[in-house]
Protein backbone atom coordinates (compact mmCIF):
# COMPACT_ATOMS: atom_id res chain seq x y z
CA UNK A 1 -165.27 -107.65 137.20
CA UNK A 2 -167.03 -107.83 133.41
CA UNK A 3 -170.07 -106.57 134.85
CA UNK A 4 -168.45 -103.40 136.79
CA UNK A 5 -166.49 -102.47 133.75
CA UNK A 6 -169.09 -102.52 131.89
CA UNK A 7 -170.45 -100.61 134.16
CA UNK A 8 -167.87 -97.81 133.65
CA UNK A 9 -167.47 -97.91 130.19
CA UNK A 10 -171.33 -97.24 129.81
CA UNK A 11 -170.50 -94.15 132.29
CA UNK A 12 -167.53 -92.81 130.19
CA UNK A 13 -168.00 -93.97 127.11
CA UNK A 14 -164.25 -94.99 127.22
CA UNK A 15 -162.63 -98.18 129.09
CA UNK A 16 -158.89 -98.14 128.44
CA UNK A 17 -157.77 -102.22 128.98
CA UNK A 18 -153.65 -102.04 128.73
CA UNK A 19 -152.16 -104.95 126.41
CA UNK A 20 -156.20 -105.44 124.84
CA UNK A 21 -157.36 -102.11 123.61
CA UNK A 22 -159.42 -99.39 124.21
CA UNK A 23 -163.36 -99.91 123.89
CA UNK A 24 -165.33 -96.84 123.14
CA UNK A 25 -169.04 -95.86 122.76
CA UNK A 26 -169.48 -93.75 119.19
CA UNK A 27 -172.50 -91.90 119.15
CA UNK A 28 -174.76 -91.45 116.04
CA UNK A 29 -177.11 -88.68 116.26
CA UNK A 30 -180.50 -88.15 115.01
CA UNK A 31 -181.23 -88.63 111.38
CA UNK A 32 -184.35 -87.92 108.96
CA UNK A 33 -185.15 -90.46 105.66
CA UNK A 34 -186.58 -88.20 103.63
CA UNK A 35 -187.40 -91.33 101.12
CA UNK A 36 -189.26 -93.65 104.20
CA UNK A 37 -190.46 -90.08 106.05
CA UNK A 38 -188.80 -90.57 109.12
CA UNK A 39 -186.82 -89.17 112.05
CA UNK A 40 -184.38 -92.26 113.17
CA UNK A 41 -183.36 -92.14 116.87
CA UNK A 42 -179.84 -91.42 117.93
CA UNK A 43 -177.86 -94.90 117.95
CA UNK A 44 -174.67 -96.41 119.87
CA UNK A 45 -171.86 -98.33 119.10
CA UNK A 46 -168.89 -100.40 120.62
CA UNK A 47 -165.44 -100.36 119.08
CA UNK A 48 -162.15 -101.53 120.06
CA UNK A 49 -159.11 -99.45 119.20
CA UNK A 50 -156.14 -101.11 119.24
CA UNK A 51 -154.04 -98.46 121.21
CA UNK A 52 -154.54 -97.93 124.81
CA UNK A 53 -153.82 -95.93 127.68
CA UNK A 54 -153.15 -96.93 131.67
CA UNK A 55 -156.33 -95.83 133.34
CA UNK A 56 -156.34 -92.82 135.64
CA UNK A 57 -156.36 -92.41 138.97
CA UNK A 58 -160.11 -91.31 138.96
CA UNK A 59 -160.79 -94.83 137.37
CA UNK A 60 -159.30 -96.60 140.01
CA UNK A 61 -161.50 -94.49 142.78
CA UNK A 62 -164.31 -95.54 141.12
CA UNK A 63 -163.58 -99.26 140.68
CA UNK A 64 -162.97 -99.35 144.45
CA UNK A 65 -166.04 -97.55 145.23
CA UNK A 66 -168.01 -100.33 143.23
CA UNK A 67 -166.14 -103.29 144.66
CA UNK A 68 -166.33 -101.91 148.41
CA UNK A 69 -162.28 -102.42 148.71
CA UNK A 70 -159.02 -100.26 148.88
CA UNK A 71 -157.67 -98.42 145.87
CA UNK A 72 -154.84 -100.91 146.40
CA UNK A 73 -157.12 -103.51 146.10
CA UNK A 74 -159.03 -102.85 142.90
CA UNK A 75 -155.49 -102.12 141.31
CA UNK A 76 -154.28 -105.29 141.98
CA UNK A 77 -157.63 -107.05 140.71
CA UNK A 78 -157.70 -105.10 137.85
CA UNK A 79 -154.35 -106.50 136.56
CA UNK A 80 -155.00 -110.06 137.69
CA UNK A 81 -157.96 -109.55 135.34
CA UNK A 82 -156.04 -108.46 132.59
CA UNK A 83 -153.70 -111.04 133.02
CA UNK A 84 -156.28 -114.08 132.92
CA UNK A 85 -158.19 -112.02 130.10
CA UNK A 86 -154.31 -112.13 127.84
CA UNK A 87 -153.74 -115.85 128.68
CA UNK A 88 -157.04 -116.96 127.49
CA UNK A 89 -156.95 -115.23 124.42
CA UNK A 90 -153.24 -116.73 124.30
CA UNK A 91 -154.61 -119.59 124.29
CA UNK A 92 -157.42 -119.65 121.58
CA UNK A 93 -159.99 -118.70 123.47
CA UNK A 94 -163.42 -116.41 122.33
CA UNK A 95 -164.50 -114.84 125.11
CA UNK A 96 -167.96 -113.05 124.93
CA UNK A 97 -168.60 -109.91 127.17
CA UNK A 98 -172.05 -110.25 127.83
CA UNK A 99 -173.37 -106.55 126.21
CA UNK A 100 -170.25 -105.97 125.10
CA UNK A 101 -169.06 -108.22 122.11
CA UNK A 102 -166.79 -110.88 121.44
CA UNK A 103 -163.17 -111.01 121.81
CA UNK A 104 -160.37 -113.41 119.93
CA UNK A 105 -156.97 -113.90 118.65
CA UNK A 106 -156.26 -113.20 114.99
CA UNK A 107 -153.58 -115.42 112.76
CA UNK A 108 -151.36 -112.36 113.45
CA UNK A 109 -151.16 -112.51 117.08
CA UNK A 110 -153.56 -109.27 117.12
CA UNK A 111 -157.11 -108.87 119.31
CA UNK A 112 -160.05 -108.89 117.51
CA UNK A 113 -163.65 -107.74 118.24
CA UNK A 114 -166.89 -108.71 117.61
CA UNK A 115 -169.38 -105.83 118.96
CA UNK A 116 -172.93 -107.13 119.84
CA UNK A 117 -173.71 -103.24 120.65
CA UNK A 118 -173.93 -101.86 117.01
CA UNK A 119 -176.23 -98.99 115.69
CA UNK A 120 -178.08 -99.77 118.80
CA UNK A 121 -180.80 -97.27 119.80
CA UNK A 122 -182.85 -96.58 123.23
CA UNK A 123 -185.69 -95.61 121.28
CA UNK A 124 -187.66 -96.41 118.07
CA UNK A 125 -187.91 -94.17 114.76
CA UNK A 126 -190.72 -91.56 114.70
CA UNK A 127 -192.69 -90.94 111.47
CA UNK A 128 -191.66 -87.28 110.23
CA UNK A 129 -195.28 -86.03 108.58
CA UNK A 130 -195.87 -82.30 108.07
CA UNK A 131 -198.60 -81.45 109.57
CA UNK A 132 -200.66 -78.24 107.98
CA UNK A 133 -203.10 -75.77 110.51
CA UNK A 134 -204.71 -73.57 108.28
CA UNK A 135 -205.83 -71.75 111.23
CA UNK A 136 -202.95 -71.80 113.60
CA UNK A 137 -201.92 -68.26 115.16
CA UNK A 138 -198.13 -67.75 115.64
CA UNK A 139 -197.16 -64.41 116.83
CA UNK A 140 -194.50 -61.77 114.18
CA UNK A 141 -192.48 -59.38 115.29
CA UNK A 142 -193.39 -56.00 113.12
CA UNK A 143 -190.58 -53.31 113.84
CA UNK A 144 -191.21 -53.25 117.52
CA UNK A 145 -194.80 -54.34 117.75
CA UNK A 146 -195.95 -57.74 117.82
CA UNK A 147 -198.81 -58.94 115.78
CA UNK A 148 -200.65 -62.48 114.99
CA UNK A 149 -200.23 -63.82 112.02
CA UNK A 150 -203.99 -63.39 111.80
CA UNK A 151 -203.80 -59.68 112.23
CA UNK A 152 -201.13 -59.60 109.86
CA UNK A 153 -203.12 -61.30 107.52
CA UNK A 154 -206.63 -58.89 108.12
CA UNK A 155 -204.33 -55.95 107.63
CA UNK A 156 -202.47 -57.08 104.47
CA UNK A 157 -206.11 -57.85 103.27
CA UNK A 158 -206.85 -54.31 104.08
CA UNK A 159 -204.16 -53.14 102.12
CA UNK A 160 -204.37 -54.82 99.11
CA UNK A 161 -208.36 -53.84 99.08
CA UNK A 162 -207.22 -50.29 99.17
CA UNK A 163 -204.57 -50.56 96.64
CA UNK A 164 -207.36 -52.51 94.10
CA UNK A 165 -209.95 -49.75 94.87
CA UNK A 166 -207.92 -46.13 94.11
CA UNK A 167 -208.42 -46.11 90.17
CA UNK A 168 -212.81 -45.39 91.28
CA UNK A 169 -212.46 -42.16 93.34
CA UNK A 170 -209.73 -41.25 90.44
CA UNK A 171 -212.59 -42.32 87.23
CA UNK A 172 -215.27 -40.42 89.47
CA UNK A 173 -213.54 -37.31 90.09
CA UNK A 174 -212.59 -36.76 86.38
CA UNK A 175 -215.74 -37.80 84.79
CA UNK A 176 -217.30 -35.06 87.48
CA UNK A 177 -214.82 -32.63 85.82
CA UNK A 178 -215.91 -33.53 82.37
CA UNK A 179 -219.25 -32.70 82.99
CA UNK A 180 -218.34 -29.34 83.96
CA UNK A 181 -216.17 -28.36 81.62
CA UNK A 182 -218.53 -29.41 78.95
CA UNK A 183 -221.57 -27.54 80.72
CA UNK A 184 -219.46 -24.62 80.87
CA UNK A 185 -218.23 -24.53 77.12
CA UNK A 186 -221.47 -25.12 76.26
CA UNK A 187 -223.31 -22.07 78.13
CA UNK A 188 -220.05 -19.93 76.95
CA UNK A 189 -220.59 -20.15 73.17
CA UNK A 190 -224.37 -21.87 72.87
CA UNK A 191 -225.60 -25.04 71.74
CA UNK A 192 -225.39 -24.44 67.63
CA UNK A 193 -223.43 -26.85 65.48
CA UNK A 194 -221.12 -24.53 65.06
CA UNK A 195 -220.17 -23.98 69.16
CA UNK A 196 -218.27 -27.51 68.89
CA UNK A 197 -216.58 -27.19 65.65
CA UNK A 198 -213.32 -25.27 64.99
CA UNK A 199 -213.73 -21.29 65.28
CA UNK A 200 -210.70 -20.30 63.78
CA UNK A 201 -210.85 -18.91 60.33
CA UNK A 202 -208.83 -20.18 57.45
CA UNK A 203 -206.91 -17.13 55.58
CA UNK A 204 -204.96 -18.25 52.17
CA UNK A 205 -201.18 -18.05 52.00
CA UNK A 206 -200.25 -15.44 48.56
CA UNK A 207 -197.54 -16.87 46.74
């Protein structure tokens, strides 16, 4: 029967064993090193909690689906199970559960456990390396339109060439202006000394 509750508890991730404990699958999820650079694979491992429960009635279903008998049946194999499993560890006795762990009596009459299953992981650890495309397109949302990032870029280069370019037009149009006002005050009042000097006459003050 080790192999079919194994079975289950690998299902459930929760076997409840009355008078021995309850074992339970903790999941550790997905975590990056940023010192080694990378992503570590989700892990498992087996406890034993020292509380239990009676299993359900769905438990019992399944146990006599796997061992082809009556719900009847697996109930009363289940507890002659338990009942060998106590008496051994009564007696001394370290029984291993292949995949499982080991299991032993303390000094204080308590059931220990000795998980084989710990930060165990399906998979291996990925390097996590950032990978830069200097040409890679992704697409932005712009108010309701949506643009490349490589038209966003053409037309941000657009605008910041307009933006650098304003001040010429500006310098052209006013030194245009310059010329013609100085054309014009010249053919008003001549080209004498005296045209670009101060006209106004200086009258003294009596005191």
């Amino acid at each position: 029967m080790y192999r079919e509750l194994y079975q289950y508890l690998i299902l459930h991730k929760q076997l409840n064993l009355p008078g021995i404990g309850t074992f339970s699958v903790e999941k550790r999820p997905a975590d990056f090193d940023i010192a080694d650079k990378m992503v570590k694979s989700p892990a498992f491992t087996i406890t034993l909690l020292t509380a239990s429960n009676i299993p359900s009635k769905n438990f019992f279903a399944w146990l006599s689906s796997k061992l082809s008998v009556s719900e009847r049946e697996a109930v009363i194999q289940f507890n002659d199970f338990l009942f060998d499993l106590r008496n051994q560890l009564s007696s001394g006795n370290n029984l291993e559960w292949s995949g499982i762990g080991i299991l032993s009596k303390g000094l204080a009459g308590d059931i220990r456990f000795e998980t084989s299953v710990k930060d165990h992981s399906p998979a291996t650890s990925v390097p996590a390396i950032k990978v830069l495309r200097e040409n890679a397109q992704h697409t932005i949302r712009v108010g309701e339109q949506h643009k490349s990032s490589v038209e966003m870029k053409e037309i941000l280069h657009h605008t910041e060439s307009r933006k650098g370019s304003w001040w010429w037009p500006a310098a052209l149009i006013i030194l245009v202006l310059s010329i013609i006002f100085i054309g014009y005050y010249f053919s008003t009042h001549g080209l004498n000394s005296s045209a670009a000097g101060n006209q106004q006459k200086v009258v003294p003050v009596d005191k």
